[in-house]
N, C-alpha and C. Protein backbone atom coordinates (compact mmCIF):
# COMPACT_ATOMS: atom_id res chain seq x y z
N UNK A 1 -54.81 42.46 49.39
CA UNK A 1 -54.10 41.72 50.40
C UNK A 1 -52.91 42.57 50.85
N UNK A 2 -52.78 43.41 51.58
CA UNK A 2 -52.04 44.33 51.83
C UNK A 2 -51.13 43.41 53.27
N UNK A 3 -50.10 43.59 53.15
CA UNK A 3 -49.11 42.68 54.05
C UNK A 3 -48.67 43.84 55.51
N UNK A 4 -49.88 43.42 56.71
CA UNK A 4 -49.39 44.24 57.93
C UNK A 4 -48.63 43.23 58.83
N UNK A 5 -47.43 43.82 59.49
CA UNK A 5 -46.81 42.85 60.47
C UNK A 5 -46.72 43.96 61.79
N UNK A 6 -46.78 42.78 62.64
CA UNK A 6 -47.08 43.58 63.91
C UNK A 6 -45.17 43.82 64.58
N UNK A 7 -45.45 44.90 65.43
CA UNK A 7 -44.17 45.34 65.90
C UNK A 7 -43.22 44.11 66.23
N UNK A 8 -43.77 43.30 66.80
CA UNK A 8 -43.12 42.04 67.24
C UNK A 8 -42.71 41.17 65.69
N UNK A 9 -42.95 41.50 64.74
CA UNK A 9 -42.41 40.75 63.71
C UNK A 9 -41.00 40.21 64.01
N UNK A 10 -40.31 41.22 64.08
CA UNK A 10 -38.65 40.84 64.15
C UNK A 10 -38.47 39.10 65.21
N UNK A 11 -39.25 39.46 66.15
CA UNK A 11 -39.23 38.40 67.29
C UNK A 11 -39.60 36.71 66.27
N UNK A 12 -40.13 36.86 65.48
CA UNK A 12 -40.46 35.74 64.80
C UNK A 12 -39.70 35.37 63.37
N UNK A 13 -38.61 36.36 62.56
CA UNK A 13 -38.23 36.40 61.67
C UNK A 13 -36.76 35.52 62.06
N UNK A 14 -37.72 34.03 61.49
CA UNK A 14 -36.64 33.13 61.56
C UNK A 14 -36.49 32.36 60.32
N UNK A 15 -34.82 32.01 59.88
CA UNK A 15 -34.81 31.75 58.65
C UNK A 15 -35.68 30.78 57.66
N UNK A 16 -36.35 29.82 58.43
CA UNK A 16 -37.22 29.44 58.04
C UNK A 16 -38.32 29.59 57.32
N UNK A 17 -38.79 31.01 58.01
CA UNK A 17 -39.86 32.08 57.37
C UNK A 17 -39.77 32.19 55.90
N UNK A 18 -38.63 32.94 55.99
CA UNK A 18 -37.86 33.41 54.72
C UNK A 18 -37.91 31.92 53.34
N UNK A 19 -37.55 31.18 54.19
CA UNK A 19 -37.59 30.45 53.08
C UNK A 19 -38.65 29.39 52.98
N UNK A 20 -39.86 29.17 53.53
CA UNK A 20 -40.92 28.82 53.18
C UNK A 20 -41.99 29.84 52.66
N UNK A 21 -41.70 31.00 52.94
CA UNK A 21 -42.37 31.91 51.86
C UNK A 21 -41.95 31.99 50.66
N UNK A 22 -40.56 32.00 50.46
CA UNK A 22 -40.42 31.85 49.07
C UNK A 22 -40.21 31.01 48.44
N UNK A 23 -40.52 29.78 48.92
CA UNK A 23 -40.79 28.49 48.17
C UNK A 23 -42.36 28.46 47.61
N UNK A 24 -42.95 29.13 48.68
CA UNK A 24 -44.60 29.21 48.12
C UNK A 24 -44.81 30.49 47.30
N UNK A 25 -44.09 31.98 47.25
CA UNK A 25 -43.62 32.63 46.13
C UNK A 25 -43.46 32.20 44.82
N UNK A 26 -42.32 30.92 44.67
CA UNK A 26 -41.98 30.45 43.61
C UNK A 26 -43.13 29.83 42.59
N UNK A 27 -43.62 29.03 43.60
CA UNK A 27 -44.85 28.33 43.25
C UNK A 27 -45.96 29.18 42.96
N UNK A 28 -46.31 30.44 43.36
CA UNK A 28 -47.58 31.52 42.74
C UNK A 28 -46.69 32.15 41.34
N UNK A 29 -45.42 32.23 41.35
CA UNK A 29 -44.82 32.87 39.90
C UNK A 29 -45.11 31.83 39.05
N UNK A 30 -45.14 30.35 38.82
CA UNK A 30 -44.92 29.72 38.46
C UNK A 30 -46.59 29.33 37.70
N UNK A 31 -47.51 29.39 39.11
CA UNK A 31 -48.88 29.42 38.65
C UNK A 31 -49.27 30.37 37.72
N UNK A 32 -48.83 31.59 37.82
CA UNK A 32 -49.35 32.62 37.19
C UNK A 32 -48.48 32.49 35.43
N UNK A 33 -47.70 31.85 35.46
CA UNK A 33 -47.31 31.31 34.16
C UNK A 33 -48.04 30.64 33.41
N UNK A 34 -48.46 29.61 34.36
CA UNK A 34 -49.32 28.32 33.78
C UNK A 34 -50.35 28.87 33.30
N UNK A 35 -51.40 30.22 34.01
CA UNK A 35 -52.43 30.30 33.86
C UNK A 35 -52.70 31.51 32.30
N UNK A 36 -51.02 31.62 32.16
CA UNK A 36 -50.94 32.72 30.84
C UNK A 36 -50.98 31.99 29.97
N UNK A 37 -50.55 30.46 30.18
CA UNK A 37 -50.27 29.95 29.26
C UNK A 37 -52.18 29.31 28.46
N UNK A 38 -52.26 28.98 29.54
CA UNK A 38 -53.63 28.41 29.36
C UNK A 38 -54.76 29.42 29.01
N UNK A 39 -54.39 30.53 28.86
CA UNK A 39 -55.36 31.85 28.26
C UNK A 39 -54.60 32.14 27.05
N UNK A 40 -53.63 31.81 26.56
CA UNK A 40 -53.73 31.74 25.35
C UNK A 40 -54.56 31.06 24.63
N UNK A 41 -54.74 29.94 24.91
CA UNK A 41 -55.90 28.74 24.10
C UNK A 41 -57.06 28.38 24.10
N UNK A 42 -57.33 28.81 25.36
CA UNK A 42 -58.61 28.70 26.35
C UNK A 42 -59.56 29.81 25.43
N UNK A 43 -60.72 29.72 24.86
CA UNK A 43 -61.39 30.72 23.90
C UNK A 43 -62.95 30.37 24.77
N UNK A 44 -63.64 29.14 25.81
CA UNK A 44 -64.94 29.48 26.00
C UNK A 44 -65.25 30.70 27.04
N UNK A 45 -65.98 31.74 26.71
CA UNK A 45 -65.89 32.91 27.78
C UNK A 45 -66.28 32.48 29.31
N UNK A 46 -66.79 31.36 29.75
CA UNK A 46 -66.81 30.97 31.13
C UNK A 46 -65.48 30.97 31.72
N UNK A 47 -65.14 29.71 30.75
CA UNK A 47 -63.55 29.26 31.67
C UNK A 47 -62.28 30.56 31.51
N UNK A 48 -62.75 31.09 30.60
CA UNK A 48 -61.62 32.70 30.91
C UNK A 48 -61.74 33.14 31.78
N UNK A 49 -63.04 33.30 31.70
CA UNK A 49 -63.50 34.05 32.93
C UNK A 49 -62.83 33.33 34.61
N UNK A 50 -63.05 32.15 34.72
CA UNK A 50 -62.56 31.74 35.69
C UNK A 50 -61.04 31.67 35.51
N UNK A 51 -60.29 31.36 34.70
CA UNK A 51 -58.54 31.13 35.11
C UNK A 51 -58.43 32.59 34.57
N UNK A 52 -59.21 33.57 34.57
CA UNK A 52 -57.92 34.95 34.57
C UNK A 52 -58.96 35.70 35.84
N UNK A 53 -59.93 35.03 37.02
CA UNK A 53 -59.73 34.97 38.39
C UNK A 53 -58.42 34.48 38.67
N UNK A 54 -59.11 33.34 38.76
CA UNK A 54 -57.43 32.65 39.43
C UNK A 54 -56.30 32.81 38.96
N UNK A 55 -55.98 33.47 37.82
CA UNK A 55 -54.36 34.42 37.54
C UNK A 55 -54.44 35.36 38.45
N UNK A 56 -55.59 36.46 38.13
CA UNK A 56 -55.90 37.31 39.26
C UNK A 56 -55.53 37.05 41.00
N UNK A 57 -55.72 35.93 41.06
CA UNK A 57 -55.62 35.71 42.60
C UNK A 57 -54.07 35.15 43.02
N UNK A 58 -53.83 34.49 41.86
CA UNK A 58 -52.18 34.09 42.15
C UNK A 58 -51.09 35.34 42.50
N UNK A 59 -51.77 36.27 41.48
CA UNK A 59 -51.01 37.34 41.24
C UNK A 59 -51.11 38.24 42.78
N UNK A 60 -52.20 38.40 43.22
CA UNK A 60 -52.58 38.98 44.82
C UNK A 60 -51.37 38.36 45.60
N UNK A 61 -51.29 36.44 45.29
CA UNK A 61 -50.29 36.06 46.06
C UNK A 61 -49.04 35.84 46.33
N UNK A 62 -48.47 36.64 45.19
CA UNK A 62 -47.37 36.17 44.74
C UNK A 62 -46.71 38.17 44.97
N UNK A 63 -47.27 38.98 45.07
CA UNK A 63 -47.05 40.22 45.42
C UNK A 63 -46.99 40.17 47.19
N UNK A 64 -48.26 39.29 47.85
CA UNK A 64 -48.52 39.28 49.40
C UNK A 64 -46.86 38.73 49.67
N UNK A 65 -46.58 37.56 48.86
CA UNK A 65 -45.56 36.67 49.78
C UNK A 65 -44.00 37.14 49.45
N UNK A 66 -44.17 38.16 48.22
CA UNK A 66 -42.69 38.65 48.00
C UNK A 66 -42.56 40.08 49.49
N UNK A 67 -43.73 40.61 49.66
CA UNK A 67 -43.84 41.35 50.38
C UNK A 67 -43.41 41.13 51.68
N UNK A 68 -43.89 40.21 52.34
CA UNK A 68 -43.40 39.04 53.68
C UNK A 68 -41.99 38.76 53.68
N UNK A 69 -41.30 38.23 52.39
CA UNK A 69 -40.56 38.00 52.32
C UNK A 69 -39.11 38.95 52.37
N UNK A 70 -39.20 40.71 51.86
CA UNK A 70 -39.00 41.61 51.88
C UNK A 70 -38.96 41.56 53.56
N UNK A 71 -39.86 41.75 53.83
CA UNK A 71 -39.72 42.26 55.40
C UNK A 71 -39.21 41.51 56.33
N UNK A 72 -39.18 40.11 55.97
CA UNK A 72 -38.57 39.41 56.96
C UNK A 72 -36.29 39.42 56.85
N UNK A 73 -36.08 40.25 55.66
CA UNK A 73 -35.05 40.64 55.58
C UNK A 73 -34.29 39.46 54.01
N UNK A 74 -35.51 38.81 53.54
CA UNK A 74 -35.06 37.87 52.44
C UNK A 74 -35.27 38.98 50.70
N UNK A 75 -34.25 38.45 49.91
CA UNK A 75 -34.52 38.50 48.73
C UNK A 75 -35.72 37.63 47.99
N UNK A 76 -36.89 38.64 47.54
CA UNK A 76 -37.89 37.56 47.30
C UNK A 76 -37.50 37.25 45.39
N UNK A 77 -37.74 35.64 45.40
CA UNK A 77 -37.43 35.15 43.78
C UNK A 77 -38.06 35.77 43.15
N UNK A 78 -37.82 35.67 41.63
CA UNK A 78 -38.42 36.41 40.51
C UNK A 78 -38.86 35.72 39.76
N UNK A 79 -38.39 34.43 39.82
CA UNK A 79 -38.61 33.27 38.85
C UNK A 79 -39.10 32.11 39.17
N UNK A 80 -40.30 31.59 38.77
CA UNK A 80 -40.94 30.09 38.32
C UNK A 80 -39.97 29.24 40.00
N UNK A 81 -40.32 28.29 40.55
CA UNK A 81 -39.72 26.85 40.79
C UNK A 81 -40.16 25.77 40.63
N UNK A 82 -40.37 25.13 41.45
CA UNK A 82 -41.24 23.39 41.00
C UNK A 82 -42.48 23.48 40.19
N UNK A 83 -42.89 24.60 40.24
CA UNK A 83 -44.26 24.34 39.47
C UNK A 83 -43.63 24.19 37.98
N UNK A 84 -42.78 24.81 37.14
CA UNK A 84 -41.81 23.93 35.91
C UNK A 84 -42.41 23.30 35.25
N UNK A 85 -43.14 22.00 35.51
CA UNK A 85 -43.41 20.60 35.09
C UNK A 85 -44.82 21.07 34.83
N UNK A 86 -45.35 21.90 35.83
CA UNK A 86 -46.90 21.97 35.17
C UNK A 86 -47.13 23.43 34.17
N UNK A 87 -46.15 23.88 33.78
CA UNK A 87 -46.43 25.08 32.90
C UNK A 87 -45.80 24.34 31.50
N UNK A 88 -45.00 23.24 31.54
CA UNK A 88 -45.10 22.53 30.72
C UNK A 88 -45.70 21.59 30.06
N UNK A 89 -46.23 21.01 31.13
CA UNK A 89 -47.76 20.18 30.58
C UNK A 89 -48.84 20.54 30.46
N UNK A 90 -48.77 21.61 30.96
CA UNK A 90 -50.25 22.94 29.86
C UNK A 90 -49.96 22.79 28.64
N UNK A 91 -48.29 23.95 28.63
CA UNK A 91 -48.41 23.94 27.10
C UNK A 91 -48.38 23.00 26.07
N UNK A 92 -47.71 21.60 26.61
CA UNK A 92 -48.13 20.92 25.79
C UNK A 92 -49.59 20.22 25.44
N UNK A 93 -50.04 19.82 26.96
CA UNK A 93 -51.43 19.74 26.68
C UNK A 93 -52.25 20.33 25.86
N UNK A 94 -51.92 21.60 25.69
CA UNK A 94 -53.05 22.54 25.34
C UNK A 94 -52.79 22.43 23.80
N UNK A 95 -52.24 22.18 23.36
CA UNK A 95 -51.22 22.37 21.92
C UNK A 95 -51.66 20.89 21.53
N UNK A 96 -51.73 20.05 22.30
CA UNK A 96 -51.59 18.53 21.52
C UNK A 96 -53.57 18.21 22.52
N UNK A 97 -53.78 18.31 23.34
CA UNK A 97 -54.87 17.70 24.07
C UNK A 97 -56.77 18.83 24.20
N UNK A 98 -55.95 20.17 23.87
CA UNK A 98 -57.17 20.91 23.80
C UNK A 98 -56.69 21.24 25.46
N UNK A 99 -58.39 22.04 25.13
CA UNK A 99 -58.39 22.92 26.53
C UNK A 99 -58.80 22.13 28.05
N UNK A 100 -59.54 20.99 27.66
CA UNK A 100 -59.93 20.14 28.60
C UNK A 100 -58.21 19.67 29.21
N UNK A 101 -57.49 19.12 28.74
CA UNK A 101 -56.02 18.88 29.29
C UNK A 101 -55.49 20.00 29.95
N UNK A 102 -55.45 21.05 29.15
CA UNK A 102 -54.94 22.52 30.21
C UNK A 102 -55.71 22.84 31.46
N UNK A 103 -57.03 22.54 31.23
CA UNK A 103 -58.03 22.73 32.68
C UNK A 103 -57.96 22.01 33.65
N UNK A 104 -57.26 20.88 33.37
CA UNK A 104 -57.05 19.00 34.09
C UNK A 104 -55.90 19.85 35.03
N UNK A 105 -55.19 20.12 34.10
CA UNK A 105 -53.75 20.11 34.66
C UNK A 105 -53.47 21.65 35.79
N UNK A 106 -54.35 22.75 35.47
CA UNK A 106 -54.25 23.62 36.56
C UNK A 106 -55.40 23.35 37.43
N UNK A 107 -56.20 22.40 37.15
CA UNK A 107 -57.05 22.10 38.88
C UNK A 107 -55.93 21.12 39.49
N UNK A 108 -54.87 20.26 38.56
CA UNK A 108 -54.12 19.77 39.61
C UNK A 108 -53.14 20.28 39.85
N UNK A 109 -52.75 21.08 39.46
CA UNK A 109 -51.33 22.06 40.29
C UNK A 109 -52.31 23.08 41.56
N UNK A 110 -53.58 23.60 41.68
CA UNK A 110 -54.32 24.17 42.37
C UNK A 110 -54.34 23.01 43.88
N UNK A 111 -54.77 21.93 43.21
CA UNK A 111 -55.17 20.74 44.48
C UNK A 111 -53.38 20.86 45.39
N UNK A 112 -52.34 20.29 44.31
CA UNK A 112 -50.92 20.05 45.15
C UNK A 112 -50.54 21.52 46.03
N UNK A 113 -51.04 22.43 45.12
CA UNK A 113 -50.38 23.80 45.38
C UNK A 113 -50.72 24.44 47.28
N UNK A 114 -52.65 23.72 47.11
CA UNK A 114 -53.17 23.46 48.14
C UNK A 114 -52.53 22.59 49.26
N UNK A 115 -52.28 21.84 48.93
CA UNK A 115 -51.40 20.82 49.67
C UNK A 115 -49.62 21.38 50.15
N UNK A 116 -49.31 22.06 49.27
CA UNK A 116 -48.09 22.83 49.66
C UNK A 116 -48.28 23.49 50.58
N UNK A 117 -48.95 24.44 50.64
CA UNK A 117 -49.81 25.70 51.66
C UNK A 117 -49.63 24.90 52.89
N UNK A 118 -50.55 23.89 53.01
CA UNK A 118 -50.87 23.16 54.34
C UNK A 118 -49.61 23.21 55.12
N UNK A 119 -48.95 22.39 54.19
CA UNK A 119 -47.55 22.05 54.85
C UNK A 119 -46.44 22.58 54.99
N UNK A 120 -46.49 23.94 53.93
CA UNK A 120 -45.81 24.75 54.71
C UNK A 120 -46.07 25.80 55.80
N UNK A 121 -47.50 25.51 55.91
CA UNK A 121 -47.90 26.92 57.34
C UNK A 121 -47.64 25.97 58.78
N UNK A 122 -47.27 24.81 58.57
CA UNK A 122 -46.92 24.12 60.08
C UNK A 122 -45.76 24.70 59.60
N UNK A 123 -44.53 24.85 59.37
CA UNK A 123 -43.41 25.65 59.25
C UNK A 123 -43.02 27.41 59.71
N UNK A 124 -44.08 27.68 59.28
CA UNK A 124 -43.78 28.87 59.63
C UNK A 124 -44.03 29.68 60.79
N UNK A 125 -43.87 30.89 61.30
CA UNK A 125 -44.64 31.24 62.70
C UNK A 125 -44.87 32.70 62.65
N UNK A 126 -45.16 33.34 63.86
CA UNK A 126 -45.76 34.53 63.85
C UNK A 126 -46.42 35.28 62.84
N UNK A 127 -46.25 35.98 62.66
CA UNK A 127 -47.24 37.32 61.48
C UNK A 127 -47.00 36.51 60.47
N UNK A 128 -46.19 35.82 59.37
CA UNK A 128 -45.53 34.94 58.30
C UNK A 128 -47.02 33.68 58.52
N UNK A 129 -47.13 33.31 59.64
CA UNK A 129 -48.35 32.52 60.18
C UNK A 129 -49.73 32.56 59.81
N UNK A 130 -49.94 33.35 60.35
CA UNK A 130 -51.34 34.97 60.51
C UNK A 130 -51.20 35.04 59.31
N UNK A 131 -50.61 35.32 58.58
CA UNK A 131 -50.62 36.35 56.97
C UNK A 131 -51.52 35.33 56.30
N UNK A 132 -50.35 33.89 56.12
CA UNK A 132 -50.48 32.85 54.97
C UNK A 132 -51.90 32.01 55.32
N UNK A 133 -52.30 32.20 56.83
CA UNK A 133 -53.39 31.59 57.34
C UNK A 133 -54.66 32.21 57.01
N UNK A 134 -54.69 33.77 57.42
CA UNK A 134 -55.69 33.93 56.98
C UNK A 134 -55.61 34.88 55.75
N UNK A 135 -54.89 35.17 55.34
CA UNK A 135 -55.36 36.03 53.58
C UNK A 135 -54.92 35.34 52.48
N UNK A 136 -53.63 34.23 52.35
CA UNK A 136 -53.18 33.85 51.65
C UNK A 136 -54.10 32.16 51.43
N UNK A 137 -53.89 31.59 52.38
CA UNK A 137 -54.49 30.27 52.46
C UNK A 137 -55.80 29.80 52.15
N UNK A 138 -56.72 31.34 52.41
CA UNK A 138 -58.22 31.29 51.62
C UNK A 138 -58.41 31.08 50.86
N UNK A 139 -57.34 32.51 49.59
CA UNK A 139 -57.42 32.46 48.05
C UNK A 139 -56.95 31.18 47.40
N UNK A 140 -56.22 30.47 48.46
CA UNK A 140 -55.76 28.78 47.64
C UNK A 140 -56.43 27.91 47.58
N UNK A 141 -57.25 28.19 48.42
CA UNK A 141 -58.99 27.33 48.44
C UNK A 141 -59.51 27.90 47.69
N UNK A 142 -60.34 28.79 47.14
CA UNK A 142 -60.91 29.64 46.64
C UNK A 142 -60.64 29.03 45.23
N UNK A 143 -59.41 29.60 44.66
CA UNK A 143 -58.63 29.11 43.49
C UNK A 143 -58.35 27.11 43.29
N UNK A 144 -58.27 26.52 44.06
CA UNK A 144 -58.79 25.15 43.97
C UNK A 144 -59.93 24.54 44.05
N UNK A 145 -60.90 25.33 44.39
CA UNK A 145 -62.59 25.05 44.46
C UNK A 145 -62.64 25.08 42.77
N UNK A 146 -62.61 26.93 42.29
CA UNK A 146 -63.17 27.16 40.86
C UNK A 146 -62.47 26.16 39.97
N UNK A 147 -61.33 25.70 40.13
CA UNK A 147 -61.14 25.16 39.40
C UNK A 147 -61.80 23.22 39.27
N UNK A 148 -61.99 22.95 40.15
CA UNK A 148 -62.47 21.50 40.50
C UNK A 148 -63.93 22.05 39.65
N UNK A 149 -64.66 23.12 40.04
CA UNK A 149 -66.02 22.97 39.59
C UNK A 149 -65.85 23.42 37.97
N UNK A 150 -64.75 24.03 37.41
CA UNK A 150 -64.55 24.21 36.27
C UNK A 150 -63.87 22.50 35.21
N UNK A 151 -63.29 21.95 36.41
CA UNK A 151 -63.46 20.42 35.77
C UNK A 151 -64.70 19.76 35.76
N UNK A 152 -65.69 19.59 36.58
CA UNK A 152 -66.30 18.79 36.81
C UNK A 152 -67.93 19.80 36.41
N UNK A 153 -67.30 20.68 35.23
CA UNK A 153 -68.35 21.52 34.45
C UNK A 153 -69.31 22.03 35.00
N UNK A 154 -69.66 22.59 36.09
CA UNK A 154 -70.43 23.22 37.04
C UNK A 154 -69.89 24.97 36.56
């Protein structure tokens, strides 16, 4: 996912940008926590296989949107935000509920996370637009599919 902005970027680098990318930044650092956390415990070789994709893919997004964020003239975060609550109810899940609770709980930070996306790409505009629309917004589908079919044991 290599981050190109067209000459006209500047024309669209409005503070807004800046900070709905790195609200959805926060939220891929935050995923990619959850999903370390849940490969600690996680031992059947399917479902590894699938959440260290989708670490894999968080991680694509969370490099794309610090990148965006860089260029639009913002400091991109380094650290976790709202997602918080669900890297905590992994680990506890996973510790007290097994792996079925840790799998529950990142298809539903995947579904909201999905739902974040949506609503923040009516926010944003130009190339910041384009980017999150088409390279970023796929892999959040992508990464909320495997995981629904990794609940619903497919």
């Amino acid at each position: 996912m290599d981050v190109v902005l067209s000459a006209a970027a500047a024309d669209d680098n409005t503070p807004d940008n800046v900070v709905s990318l790195d609200k959805l930044l926060r939220r891929e650092l935050a995923a990619i926590t959850s999903y370390g956390l849940a490969l600690a415990r996680v031992r059947a070789p399917l479902r590894r296989g699938v959440l260290l994709s989708c670490r894999e893919s968080h991680d694509k997004r969370a490099r794309c949107l610090a990148e965006l964020v860089r260029r639009y003239g913002g400091e991109p975060s380094t650290r976790a935000g709202p997602w918080g609550w669900l890297t905590r109810a992994i680990e506890t899940g996973a510790l007290l509920l097994g792996e079925e609770a840790a799998i529950r709980a990142l298809h539903e930070g995947e579904r909201r996370g999905l739902e974040r996306y949506v609503a923040e790409l009516d926010r944003l505009s130009g190339d910041a637009h384009r980017v999150v629309r088409r390279e970023v917004l796929p892999e959040q589908r992508a990464s909320t599919h495997a995981m629904e079919q990794l609940v619903r044991g497919n």
